[in-house]
Protein backbone atom coordinates (compact mmCIF):
# COMPACT_ATOMS: atom_id res chain seq x y z
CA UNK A 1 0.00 0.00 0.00
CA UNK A 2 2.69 2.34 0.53
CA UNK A 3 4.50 2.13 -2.74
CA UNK A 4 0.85 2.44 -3.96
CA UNK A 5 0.63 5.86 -2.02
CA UNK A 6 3.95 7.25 -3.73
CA UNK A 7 2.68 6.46 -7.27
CA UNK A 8 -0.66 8.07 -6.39
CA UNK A 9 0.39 11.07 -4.50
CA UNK A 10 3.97 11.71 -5.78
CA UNK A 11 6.79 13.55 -3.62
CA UNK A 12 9.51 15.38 -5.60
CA UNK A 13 11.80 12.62 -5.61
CA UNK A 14 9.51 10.56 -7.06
CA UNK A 15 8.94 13.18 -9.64
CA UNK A 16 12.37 13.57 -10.44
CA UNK A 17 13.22 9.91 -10.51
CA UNK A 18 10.16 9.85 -13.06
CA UNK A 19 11.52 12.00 -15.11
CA UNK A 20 15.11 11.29 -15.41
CA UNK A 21 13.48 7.70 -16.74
CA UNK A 22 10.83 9.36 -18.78
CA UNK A 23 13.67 12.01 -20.65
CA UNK A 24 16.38 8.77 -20.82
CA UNK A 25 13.29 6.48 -22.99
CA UNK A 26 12.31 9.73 -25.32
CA UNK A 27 15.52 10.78 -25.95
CA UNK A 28 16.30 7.25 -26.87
CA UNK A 29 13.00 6.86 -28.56
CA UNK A 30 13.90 10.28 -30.86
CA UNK A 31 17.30 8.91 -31.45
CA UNK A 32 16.79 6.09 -32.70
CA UNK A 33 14.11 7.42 -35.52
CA UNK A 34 15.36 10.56 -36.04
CA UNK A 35 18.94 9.85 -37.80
CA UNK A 36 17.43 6.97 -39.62
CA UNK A 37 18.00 7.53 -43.18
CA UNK A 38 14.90 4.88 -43.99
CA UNK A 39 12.45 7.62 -42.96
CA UNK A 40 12.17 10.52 -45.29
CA UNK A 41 10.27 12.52 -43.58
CA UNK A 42 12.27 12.57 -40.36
CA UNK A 43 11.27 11.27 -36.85
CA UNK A 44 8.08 13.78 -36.68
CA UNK A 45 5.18 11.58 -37.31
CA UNK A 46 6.34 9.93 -34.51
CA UNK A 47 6.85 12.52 -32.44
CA UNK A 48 2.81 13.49 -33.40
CA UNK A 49 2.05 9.97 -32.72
CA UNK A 50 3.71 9.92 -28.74
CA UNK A 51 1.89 13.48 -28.18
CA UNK A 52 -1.48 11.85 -29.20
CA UNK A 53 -0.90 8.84 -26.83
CA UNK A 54 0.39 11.42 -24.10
CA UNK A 55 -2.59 13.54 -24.63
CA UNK A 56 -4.59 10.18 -24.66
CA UNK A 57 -3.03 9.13 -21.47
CA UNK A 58 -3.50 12.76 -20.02
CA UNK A 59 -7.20 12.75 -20.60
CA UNK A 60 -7.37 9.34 -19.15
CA UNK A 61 -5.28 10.09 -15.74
CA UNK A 62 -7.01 13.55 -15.30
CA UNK A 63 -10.60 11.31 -15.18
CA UNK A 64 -8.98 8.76 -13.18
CA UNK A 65 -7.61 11.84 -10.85
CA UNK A 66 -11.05 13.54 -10.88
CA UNK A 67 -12.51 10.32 -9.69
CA UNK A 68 -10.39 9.05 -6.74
CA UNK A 69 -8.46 12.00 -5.99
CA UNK A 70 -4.99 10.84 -7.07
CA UNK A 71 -2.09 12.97 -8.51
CA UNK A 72 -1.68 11.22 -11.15
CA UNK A 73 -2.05 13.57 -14.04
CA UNK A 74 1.78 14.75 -13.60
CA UNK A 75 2.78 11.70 -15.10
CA UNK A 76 1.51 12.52 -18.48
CA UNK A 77 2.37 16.66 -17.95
CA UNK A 78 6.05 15.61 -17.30
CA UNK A 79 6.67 13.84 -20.55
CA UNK A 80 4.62 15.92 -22.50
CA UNK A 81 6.81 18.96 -22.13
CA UNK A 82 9.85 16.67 -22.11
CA UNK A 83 8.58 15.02 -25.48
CA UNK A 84 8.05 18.94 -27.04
CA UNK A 85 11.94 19.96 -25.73
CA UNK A 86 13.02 16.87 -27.57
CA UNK A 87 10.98 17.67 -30.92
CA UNK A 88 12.57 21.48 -30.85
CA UNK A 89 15.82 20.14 -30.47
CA UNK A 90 15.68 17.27 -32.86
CA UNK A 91 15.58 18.45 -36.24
CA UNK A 92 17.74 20.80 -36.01
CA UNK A 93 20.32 18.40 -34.99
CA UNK A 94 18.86 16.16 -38.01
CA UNK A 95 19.44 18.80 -40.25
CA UNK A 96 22.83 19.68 -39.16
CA UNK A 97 24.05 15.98 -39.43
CA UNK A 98 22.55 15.65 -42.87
CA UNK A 99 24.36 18.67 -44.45
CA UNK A 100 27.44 17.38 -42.38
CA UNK A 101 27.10 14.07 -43.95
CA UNK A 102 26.36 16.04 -47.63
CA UNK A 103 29.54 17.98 -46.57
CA UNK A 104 31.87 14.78 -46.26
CA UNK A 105 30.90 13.18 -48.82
CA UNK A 106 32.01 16.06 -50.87
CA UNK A 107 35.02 16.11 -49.65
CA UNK A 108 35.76 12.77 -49.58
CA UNK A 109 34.59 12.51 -53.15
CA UNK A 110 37.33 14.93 -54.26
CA UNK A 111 39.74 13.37 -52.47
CA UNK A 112 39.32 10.11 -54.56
CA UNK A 113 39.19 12.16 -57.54
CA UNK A 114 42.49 13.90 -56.86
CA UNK A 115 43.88 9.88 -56.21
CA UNK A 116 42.15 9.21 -59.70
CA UNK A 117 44.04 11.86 -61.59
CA UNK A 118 47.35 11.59 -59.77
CA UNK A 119 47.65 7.81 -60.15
CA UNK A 120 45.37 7.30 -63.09
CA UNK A 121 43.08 4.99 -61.70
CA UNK A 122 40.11 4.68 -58.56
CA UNK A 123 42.04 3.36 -55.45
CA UNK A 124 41.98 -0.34 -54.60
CA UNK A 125 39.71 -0.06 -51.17
């Protein structure tokens, strides 16, 4: 019943403990779809697709709160602002590493070019 109690009616160490977990899993989450080159369109309709379960989940705690007098709502809030941080931040770390990645391959491109004309042939590797 007690550990019951400190989900219920958190105290700030429970928050925070919450939310170090909560930030670790979405920033992992983003991650891993947002430098994937499979997805075209970047990691935003999955970003739209955690804010509609987080807004599902928000309605859902904020009834469950209404009805039994819990505190359970900042379990949903938490992420939610967490999850829009993350968005901000992500693309334009996307979009740097893409025109980074544009950048090298230009440069490495000449660089086999320069072997090609110097030795009159592509190198071996």
């Amino acid at each position: 019943m007690r550990l019951l109690n400190q989900i219920t009616y958190p105290k700030i160490k429970t928050i925070l403990l919450f939310s170090v977990f909560s930030f670790l899993f979405l920033v992992s989450y983003v991650w891993n779809f947002s430098f994937s080159w499979a997805f075209i369109f970047g990691v935003n309709d999955y970003i739209i697709f955690l804010l509609f379960t987080l807004f599902i989940g928000f309605i859902i705690t904020f009834l469950i709160d209404k009805k039994h007098k819990t505190k359970l709502k900042i379990y949903c809030i938490i992420p939610l602002f967490q999850l829009l941080i993350i968005s901000l931040a992500a693309n334009p770390i996307r979009t740097w590493q893409i025109e980074k990645s544009k950048n090298e391959t230009v440069y490495i491109s000449e660089l086999i070019e320069n072997y090609k004309t110097q030795y009159k042939n592509y190198p071996s590797s």
